[in-house]
N, C-alpha and C. Protein backbone atom coordinates (compact mmCIF):
# COMPACT_ATOMS: atom_id res chain seq x y z
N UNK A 1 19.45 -20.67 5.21
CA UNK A 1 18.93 -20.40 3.88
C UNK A 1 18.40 -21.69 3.28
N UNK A 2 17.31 -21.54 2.91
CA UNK A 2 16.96 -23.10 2.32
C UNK A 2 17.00 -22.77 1.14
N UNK A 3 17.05 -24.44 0.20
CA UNK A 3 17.51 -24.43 -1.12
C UNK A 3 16.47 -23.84 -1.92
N UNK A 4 17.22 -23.20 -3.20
CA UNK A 4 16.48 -23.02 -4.06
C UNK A 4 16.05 -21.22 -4.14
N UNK A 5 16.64 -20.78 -2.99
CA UNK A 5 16.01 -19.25 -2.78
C UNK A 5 17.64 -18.52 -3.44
N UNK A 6 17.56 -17.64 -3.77
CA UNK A 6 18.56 -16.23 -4.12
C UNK A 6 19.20 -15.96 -3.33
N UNK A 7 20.68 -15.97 -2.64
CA UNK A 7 21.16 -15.64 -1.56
C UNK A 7 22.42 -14.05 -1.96
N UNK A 8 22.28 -13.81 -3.26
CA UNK A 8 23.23 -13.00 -4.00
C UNK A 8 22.57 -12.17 -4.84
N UNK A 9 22.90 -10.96 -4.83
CA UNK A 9 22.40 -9.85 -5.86
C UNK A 9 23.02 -9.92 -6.97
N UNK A 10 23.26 -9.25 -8.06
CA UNK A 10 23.17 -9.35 -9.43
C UNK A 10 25.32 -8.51 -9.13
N UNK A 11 25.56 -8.26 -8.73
CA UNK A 11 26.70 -8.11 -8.76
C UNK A 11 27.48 -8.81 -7.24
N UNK A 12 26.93 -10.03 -6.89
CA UNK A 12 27.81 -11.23 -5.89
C UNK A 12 27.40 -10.87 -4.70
N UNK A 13 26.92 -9.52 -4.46
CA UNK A 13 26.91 -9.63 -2.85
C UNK A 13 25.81 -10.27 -2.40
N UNK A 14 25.19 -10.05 -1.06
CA UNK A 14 23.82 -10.09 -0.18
C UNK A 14 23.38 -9.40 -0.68
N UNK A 15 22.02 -10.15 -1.04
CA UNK A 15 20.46 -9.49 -1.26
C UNK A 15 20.32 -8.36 -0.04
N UNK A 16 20.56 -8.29 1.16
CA UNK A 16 20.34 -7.72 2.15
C UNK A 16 21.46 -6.10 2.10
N UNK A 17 22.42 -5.91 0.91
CA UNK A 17 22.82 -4.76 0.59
C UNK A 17 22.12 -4.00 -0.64
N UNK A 18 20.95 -4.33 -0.56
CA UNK A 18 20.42 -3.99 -1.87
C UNK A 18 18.93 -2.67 -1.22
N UNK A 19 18.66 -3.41 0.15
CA UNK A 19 17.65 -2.89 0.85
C UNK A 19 18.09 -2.12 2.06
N UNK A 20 17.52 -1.37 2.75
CA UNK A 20 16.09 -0.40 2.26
C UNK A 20 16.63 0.51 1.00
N UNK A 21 15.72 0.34 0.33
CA UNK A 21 15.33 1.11 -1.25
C UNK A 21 14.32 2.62 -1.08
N UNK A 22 14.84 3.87 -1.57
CA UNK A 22 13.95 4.50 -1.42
C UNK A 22 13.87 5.09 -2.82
N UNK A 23 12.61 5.39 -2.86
CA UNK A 23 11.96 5.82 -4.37
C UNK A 23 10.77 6.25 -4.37
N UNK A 24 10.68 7.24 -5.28
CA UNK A 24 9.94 8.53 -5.28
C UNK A 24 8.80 7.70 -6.36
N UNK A 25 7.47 7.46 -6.78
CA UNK A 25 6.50 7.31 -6.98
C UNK A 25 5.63 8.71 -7.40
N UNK A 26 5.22 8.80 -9.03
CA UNK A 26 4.28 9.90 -8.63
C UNK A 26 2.64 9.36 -8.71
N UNK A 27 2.05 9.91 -8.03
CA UNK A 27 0.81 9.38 -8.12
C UNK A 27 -0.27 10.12 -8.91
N UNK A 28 -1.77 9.95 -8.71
CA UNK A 28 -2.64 10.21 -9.91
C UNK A 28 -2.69 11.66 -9.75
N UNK A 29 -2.44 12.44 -8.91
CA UNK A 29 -2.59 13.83 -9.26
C UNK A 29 -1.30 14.88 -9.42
N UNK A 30 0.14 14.01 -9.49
CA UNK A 30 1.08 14.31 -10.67
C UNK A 30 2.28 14.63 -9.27
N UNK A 31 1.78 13.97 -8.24
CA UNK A 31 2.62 15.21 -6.76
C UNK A 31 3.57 13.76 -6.54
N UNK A 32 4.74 14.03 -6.70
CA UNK A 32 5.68 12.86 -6.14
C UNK A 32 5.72 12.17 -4.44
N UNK A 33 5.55 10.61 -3.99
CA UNK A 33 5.13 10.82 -3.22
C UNK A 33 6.95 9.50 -2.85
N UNK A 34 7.27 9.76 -1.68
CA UNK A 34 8.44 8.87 -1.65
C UNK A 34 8.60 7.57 -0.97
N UNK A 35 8.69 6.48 -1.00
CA UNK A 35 8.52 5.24 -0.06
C UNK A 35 10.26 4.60 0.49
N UNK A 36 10.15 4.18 1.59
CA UNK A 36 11.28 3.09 1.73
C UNK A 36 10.58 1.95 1.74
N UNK A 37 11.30 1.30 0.95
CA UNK A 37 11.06 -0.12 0.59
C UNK A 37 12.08 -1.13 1.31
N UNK A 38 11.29 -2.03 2.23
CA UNK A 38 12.19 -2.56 2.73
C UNK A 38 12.00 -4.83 2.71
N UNK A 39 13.09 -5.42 3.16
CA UNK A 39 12.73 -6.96 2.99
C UNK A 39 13.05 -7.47 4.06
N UNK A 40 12.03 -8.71 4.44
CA UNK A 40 12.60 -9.50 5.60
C UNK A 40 12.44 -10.61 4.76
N UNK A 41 13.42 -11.55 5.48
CA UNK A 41 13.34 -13.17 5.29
C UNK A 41 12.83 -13.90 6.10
N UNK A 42 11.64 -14.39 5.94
CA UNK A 42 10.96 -15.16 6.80
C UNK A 42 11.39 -16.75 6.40
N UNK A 43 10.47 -17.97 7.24
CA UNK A 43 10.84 -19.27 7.18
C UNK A 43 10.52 -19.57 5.38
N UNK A 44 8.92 -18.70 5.05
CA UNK A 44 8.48 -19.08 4.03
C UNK A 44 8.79 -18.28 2.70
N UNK A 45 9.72 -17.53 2.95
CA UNK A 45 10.07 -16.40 1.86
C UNK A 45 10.62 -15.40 2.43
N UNK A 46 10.25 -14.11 0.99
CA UNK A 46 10.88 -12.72 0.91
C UNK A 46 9.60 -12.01 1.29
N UNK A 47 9.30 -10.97 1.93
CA UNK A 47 8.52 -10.00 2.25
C UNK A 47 8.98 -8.58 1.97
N UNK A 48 8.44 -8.08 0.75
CA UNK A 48 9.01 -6.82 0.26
C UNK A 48 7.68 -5.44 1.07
N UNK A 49 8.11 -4.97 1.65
CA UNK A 49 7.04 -3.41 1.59
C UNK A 49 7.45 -2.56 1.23
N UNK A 50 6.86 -1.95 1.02
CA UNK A 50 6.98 -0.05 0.84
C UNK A 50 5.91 0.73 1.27
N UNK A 51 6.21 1.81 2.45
CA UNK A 51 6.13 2.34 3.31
C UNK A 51 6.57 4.12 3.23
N UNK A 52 5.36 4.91 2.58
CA UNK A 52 5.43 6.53 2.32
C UNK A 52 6.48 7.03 3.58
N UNK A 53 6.76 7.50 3.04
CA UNK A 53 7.85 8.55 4.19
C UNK A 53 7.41 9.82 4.77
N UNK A 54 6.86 10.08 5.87
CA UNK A 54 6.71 11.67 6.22
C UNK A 54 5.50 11.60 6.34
N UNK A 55 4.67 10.26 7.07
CA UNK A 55 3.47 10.93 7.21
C UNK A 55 3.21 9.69 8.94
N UNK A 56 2.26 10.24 9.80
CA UNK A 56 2.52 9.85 10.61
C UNK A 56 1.36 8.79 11.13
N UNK A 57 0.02 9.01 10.56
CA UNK A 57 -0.95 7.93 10.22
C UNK A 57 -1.31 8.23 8.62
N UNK A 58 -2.14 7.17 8.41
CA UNK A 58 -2.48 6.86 6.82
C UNK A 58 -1.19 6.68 6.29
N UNK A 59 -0.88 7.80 5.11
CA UNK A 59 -0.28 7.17 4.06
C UNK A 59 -0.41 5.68 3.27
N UNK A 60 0.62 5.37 2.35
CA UNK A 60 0.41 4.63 1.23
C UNK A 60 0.91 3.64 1.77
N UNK A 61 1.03 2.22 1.57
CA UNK A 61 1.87 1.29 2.11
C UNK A 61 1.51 -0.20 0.75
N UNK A 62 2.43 -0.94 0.90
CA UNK A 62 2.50 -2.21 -0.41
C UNK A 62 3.22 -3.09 0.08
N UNK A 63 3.23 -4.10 0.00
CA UNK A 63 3.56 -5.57 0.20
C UNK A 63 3.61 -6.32 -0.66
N UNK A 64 4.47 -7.42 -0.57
CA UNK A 64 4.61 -8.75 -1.58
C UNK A 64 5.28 -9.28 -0.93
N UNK A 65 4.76 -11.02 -1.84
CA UNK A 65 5.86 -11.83 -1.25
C UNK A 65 6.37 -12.46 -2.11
N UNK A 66 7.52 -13.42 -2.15
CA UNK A 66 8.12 -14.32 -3.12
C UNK A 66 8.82 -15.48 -2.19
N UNK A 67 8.16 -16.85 -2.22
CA UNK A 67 8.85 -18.20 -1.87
C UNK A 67 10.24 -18.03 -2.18
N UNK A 68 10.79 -17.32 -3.65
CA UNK A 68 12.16 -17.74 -4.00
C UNK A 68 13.09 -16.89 -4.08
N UNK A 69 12.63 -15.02 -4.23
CA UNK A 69 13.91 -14.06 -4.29
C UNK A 69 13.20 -12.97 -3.82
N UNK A 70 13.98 -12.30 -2.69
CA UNK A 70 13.62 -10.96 -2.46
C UNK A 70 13.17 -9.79 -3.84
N UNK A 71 14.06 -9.85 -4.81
CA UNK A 71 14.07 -9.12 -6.50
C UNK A 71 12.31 -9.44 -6.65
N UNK A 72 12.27 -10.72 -6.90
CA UNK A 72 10.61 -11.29 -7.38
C UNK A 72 9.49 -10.09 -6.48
N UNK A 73 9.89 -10.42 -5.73
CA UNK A 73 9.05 -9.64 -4.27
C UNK A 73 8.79 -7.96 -4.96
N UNK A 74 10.24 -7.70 -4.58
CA UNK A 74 10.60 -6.20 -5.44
C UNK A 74 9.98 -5.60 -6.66
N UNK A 75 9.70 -6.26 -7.28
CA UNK A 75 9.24 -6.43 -8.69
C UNK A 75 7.78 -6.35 -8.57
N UNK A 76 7.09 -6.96 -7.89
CA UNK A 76 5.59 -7.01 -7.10
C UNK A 76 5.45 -5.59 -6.69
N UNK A 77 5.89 -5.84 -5.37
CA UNK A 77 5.61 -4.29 -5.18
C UNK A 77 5.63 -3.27 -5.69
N UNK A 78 7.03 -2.92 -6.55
CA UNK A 78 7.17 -1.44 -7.40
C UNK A 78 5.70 -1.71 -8.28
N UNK A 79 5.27 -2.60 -9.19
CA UNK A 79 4.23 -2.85 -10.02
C UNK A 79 2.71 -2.23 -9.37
N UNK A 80 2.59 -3.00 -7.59
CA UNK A 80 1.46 -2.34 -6.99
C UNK A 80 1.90 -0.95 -6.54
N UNK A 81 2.65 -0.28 -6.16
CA UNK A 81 2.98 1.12 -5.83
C UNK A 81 2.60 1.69 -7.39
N UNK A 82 3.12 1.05 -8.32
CA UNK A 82 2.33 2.26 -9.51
C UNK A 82 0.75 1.91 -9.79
N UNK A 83 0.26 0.71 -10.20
CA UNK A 83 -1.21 0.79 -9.93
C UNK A 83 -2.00 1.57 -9.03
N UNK A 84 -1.38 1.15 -7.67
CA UNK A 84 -1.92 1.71 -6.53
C UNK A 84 -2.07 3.33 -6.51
N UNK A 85 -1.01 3.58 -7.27
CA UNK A 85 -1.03 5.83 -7.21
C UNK A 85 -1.31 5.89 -8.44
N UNK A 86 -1.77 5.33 -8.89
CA UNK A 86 -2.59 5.83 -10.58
C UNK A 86 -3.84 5.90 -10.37
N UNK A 87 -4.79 5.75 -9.25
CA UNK A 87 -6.10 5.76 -9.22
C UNK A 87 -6.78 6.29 -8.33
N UNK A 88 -7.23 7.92 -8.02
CA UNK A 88 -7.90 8.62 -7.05
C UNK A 88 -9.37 8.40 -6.65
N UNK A 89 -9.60 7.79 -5.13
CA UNK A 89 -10.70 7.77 -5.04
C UNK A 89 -11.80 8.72 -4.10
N UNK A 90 -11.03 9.23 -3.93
CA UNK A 90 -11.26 10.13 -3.03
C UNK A 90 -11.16 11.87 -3.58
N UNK A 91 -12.48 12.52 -3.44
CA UNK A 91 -12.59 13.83 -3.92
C UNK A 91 -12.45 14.69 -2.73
N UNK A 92 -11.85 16.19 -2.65
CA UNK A 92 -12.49 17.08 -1.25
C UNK A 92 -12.82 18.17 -1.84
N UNK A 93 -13.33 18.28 -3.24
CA UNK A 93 -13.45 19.58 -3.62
C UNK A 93 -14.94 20.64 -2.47
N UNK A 94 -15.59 19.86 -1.73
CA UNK A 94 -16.40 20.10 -1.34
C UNK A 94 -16.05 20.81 0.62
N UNK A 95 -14.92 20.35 0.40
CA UNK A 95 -13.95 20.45 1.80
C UNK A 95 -14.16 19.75 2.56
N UNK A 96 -15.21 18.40 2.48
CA UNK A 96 -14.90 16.74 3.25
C UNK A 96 -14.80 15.92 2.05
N UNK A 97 -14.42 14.74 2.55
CA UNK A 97 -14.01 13.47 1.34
C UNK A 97 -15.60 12.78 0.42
N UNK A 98 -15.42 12.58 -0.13
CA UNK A 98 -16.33 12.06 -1.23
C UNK A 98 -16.18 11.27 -2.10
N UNK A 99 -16.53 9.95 -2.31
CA UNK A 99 -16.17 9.43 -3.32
C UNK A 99 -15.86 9.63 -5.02
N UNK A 100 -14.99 9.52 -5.81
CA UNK A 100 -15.10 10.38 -7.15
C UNK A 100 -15.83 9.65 -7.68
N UNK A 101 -15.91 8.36 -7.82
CA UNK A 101 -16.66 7.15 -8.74
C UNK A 101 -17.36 6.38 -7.69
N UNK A 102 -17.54 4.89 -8.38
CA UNK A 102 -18.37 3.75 -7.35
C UNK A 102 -17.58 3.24 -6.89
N UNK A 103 -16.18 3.36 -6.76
CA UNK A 103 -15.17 2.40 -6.30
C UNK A 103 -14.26 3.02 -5.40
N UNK A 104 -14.40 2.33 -4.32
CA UNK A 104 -13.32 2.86 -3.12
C UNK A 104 -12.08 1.66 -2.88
N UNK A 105 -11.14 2.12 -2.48
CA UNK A 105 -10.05 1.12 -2.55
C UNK A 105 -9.11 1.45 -1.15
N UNK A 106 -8.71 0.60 -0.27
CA UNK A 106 -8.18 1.03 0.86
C UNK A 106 -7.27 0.11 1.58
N UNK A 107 -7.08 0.62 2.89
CA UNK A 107 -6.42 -0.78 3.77
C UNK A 107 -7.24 -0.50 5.10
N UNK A 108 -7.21 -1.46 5.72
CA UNK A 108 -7.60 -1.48 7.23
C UNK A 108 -6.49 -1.52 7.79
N UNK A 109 -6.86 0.20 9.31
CA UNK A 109 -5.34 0.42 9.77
C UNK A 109 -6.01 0.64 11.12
N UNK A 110 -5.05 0.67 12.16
CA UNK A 110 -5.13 1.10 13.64
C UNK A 110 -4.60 1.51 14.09
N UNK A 111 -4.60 3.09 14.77
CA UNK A 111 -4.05 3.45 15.77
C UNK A 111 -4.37 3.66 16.82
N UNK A 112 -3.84 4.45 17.96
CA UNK A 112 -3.89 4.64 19.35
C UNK A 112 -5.12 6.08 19.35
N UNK A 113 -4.62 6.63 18.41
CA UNK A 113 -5.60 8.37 18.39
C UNK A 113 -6.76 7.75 17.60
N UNK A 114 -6.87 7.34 16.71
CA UNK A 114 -7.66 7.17 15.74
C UNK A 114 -8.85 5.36 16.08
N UNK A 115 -8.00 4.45 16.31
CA UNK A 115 -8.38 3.65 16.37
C UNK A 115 -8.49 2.39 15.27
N UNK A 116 -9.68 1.59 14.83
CA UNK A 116 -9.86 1.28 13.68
C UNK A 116 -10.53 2.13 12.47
N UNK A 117 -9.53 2.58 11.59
CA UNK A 117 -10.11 3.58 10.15
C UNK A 117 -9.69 2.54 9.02
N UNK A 118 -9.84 3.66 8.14
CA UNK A 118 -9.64 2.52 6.51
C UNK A 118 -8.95 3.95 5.87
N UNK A 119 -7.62 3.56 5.22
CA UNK A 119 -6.87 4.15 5.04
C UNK A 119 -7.00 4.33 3.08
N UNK A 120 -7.34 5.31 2.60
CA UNK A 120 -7.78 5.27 1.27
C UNK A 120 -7.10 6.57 0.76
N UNK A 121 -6.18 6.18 -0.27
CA UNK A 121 -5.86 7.38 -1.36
C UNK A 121 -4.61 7.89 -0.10
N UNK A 122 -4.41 7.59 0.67
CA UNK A 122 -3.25 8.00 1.19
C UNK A 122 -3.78 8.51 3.12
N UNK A 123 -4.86 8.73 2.79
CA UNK A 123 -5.97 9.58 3.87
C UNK A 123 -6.77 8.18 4.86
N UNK A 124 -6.59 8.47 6.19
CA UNK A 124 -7.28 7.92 7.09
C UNK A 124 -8.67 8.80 7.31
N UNK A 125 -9.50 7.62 7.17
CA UNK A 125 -10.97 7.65 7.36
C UNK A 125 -11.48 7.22 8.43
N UNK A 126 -11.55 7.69 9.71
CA UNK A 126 -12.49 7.37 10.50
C UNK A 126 -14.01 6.66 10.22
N UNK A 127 -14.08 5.49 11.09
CA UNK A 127 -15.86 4.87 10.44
C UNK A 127 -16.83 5.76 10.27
N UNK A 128 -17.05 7.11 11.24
CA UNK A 128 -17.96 7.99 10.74
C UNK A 128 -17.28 9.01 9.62
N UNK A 129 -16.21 9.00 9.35
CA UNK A 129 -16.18 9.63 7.74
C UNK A 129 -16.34 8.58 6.49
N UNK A 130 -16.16 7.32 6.77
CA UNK A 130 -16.74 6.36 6.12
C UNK A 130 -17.97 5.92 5.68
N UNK A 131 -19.17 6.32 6.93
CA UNK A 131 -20.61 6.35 7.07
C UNK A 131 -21.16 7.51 6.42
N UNK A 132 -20.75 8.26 5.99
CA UNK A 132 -20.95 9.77 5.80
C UNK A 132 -20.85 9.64 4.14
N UNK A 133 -19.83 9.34 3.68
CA UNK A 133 -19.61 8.58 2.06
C UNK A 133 -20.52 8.02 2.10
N UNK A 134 -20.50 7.03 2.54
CA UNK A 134 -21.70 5.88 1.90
C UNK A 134 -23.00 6.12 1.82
N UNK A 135 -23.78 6.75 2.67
CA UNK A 135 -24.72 7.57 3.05
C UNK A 135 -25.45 8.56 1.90
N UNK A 136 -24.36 8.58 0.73
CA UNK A 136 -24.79 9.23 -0.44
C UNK A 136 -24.80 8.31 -1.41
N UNK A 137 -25.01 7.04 -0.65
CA UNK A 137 -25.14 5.78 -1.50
C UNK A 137 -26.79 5.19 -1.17
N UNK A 138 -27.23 5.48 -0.56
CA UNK A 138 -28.28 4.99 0.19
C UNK A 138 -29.31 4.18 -1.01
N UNK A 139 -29.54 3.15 -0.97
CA UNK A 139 -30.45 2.44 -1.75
C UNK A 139 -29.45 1.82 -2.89
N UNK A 140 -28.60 2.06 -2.96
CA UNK A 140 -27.85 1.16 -3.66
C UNK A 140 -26.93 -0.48 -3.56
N UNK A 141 -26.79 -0.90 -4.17
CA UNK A 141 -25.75 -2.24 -3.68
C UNK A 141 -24.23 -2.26 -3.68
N UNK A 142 -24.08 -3.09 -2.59
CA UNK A 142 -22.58 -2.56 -2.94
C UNK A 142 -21.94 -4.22 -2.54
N UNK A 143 -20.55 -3.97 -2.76
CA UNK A 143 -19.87 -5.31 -2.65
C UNK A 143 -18.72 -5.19 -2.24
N UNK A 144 -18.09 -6.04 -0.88
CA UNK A 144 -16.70 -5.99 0.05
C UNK A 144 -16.42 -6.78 -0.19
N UNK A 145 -14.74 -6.94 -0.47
CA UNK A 145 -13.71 -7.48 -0.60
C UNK A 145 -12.45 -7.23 0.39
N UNK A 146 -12.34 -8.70 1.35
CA UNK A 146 -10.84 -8.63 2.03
C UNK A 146 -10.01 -9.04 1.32
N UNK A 147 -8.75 -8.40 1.10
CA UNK A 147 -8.11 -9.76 0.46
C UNK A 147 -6.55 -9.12 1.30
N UNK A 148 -5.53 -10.34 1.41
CA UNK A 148 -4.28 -9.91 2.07
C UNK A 148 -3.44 -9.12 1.08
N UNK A 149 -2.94 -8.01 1.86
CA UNK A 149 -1.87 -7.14 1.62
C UNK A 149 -0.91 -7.85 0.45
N UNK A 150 -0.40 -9.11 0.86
CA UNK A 150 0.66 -9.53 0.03
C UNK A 150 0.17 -10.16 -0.81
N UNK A 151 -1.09 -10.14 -1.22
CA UNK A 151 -1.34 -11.21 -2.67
C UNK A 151 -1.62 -10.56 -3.81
C-alpha cells in the first residue's frame, strides 16, 4: 500500500469489503437498468467500473479512477452512470436505429461474433449499422472525439 491512499472504509474495515456493489440505475426512458460495480488496486490507484448485468454484448459500462481512494473512484462513476443513462441517442421507432439528435455518444467494443462495433445507448452497432446512420448525414460536418474510459 503506498502512502497517502485509503486502506479502511468508513466503519474500520477493508475498502475491499465494500465491493462488488450492485445498483440499479434508471435510465432516460424510465426502465431500471442494474450494474456491478467493481475495484482493483493497481500500482497507480483505484479503478472503479460498473458493468450492466444480463446482457451478453453491448450494454452500459463506466470507469474511473482515483490516485488516492477507491470511494473517490466510486463517486466518479455512480456520477457518470447517471449522466450516462439520462441521455438517449439512439431512436428505432422506424424498426432500425437512427439517430434522435446530432449527437451520438458511445464506446469502442470487440467481440468474437461481432468484431469491432461501437456500443451506444446500451446497443452494439456494427460499422455497417453505423454507415447507415450517418448516411442520413450526408453533406454535413461532423466531429470525433477519443477520449479514455476513465477520465
Amino acid at each position: 500500500m503506498q502512502a497517502g491512499r485509503e486502506s479502511t472504509n468508513q466503519d474500520g474495515g477493508a475498502w475491499q469489503d465494500d465491493f462488488p456493489i450492485r445498483q440499479e440505475v434508471e435510465d432516460g426512458c424510465g426502465k431500471l437498468r442494474v450494474f456491478t460495480i467493481s475495484c482493483h488496486e493497481g500500482e497507480f490507484g483505484f479503478t472503479v467500473r460498473a458493468v450492466e448485468e444480463g446482457r451478453q454484448e453491448g450494454g452500459y459500462e463506466f470507469g474511473a479512477h482515483s490516485a488516492t481512494s477507491p470511494y473517490s473512484a466510486l463517486g466518479r462513476v455512480r456520477s457518470k452512470m447517471r449522466r450516462g443513462l439520462a441521455t438517449r441517442y439512439l431512436g428505432s421507432a422506424s424498426g432500425r436505429f437512427d439517430m434522435l439528435h446530432d449527437r451520438m455518444r458511445g464506446r469502442i467494443d470487440w467481440s468474437e461474433t461481432r468484431g469491432i462495433h461501437v456500443v451506444v445507448d446500451g446497443v452494439p452497432l456494427d460499422m455497417d449499422d453505423v454507415a447507415r446512420i450517418f448516411s442520413s448525414f450526408e453533406g454535413w460536418e461532423s466531429e470525433l472525439t477519443i477520449v479514455d474510459a476513465l477520465d
